[in-house]
Structure formats: structure tokens, C-alpha cells
C-alpha atoms as a PDB file:
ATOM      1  CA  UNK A   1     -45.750   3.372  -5.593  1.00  0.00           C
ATOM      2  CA  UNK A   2     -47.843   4.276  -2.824  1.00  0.00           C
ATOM      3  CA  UNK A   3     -47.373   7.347  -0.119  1.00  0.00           C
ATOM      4  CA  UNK A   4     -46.332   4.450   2.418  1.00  0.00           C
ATOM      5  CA  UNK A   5     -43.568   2.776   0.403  1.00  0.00           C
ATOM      6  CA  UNK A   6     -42.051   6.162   0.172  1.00  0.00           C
ATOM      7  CA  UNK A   7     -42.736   6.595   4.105  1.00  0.00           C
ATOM      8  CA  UNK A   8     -41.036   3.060   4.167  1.00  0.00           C
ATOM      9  CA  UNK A   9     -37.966   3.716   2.276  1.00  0.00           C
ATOM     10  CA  UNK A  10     -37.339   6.685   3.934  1.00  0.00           C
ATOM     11  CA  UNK A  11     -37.604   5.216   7.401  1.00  0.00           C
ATOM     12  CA  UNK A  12     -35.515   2.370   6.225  1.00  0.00           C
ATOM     13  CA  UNK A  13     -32.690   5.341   4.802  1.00  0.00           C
ATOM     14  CA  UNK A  14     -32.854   6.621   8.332  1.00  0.00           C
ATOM     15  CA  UNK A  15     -32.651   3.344  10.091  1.00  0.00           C
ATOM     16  CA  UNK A  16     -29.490   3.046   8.458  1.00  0.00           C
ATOM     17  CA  UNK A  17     -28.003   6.319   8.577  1.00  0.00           C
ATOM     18  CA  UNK A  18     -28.668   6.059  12.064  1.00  0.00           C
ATOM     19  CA  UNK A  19     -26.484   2.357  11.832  1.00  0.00           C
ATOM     20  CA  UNK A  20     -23.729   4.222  10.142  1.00  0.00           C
ATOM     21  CA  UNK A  21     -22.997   7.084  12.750  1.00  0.00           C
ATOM     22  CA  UNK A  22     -23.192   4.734  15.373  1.00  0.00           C
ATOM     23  CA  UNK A  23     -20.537   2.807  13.358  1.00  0.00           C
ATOM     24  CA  UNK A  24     -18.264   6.006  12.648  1.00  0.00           C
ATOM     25  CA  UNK A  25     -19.030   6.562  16.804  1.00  0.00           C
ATOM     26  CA  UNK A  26     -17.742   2.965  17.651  1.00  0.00           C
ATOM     27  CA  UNK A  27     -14.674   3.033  15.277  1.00  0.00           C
ATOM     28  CA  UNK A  28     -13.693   7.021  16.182  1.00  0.00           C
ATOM     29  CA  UNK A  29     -12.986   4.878  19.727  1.00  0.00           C
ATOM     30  CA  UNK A  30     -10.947   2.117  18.104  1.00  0.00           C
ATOM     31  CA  UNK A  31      -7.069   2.489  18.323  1.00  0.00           C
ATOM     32  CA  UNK A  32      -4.232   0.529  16.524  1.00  0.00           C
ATOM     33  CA  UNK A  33      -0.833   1.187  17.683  1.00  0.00           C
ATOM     34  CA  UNK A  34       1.631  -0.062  14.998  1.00  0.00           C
ATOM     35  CA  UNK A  35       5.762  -0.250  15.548  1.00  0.00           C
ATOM     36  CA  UNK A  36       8.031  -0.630  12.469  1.00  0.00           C
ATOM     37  CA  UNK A  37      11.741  -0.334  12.574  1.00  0.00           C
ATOM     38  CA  UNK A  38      11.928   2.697  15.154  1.00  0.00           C
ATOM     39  CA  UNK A  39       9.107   4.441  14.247  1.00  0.00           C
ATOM     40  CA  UNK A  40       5.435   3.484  16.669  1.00  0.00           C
ATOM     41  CA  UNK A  41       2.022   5.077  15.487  1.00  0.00           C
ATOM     42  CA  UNK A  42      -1.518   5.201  16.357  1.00  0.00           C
ATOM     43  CA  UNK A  43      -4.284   5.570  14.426  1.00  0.00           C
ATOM     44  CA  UNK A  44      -8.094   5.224  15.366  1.00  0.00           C
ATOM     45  CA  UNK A  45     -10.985   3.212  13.517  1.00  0.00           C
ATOM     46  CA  UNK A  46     -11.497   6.068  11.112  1.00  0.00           C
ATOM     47  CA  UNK A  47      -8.112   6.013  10.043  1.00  0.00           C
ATOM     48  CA  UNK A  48      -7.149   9.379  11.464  1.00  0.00           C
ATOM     49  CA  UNK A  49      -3.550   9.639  13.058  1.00  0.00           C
ATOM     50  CA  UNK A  50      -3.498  10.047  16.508  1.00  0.00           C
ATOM     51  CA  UNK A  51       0.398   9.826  17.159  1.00  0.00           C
ATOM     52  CA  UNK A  52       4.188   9.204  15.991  1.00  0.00           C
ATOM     53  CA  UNK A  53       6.957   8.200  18.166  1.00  0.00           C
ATOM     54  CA  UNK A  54      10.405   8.191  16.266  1.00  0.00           C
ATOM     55  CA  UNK A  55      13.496   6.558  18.094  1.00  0.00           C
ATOM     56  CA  UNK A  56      16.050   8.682  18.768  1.00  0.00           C
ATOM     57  CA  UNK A  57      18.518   6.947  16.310  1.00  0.00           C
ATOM     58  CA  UNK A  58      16.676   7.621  13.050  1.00  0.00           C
ATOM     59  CA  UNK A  59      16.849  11.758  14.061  1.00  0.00           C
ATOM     60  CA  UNK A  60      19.785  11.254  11.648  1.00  0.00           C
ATOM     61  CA  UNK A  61      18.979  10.072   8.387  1.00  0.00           C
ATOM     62  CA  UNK A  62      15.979  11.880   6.736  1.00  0.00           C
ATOM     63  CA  UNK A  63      15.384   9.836   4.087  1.00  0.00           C
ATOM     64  CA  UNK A  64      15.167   6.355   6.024  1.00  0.00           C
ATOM     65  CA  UNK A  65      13.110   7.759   8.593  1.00  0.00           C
ATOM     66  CA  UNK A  66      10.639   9.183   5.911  1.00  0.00           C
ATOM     67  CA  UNK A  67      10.551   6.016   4.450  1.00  0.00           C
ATOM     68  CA  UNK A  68       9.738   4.325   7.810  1.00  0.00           C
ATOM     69  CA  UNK A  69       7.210   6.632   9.000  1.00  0.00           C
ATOM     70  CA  UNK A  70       5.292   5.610   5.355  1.00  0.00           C
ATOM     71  CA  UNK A  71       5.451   2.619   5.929  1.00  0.00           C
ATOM     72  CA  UNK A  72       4.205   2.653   9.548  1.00  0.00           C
ATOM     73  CA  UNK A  73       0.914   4.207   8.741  1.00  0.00           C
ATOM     74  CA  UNK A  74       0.505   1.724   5.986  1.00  0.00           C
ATOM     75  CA  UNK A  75       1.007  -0.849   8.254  1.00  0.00           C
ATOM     76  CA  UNK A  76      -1.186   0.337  10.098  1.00  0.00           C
ATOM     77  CA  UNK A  77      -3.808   1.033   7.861  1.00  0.00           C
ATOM     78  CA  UNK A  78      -4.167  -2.474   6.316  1.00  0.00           C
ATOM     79  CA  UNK A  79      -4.028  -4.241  10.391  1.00  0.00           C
ATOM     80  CA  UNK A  80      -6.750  -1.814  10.809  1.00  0.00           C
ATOM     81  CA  UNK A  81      -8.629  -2.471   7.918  1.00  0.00           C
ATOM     82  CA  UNK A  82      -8.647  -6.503   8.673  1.00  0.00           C
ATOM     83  CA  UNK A  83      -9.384  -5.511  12.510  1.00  0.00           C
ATOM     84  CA  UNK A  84     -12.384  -3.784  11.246  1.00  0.00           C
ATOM     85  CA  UNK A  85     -13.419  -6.299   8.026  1.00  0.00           C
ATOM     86  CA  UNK A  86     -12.840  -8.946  10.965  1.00  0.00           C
ATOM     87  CA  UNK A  87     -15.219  -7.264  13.550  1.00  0.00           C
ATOM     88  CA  UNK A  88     -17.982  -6.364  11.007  1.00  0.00           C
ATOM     89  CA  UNK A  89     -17.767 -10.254   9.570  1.00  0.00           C
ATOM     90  CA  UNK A  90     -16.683  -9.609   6.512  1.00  0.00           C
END
């Protein structure tokens, strides 16, 4: 392997590091909003939580409204994830 392959590779490494923070940049700007039973949250392209809204009504019972918020972020997790997979053609 020659000097220039290496020069090669590592310009090639760089090109796509370069690909992959513009990616994180593009999906940091993404948001999903999800609702499920009472309980609305957002989350951007990374993933990272960005808000809960709880309705009034489920203030009551702990253990439902855990339950709910769980399932919520799932939620939105996997519609995110197919947004994403969608957008990327995969």
C-alpha cells in the first residue's frame, strides 16, 4: 500500500465523518410529536426527549400513567425510527 491509498482512505474517512455530522445536524432538527391515551410527547431525530404533556385525568393513578408515559416514548421511538429508515431509503 502506497502513501496515497493511505492519503485516500483517510480523505474518504473524513468525507464521511463529515456525512455523518451533517446527518446528526439534520435529525437534531427533526421532531415527532406522539399522543397515546392522555399522555403527548416529543422527541427529535436523535431520539432525545424534548417534552411530556400528561392530561389532567391520569394526575390520579400512578401506575397507569407510568405505564402510558412508557409507552408514549416507545411509540414514538419506533414512528421515528421508520420516519428516519423512510427518509434515508432504507
Amino acid at each position: 500500500m502506497g502513501m496515497f491509498d493511505g492519503f485516500n482512505k483517510a480523505k474518504e474517512m473524513m468525507s464521511q465523518f463529515s456525512e455523518l455530522q451533517q446527518l446528526q445536524k439534520k435529525l437534531a432538527k427533526k421532531r415527532i410529536t406522539k399522543e397515546l391515551d392522555g399522555v403527548t410527547v416529543t422527541m427529535d431525530g436523535t431520539q432525545s426527549l424534548k417534552s411530556i404533556e400528561i392530561d389532567e385525568e391520569l394526575l390520579s393513578d400512578k401506575s397507569k400513567l407510568e405505564k402510558r408515559i412508557v409507552s408514549a416514548i416507545e411509540g414514538a421511538k419506533a414512528d421515528l425510527q421508520k420516519e428516519v429508515a423512510s427518509e434515508m431509503g432504507m
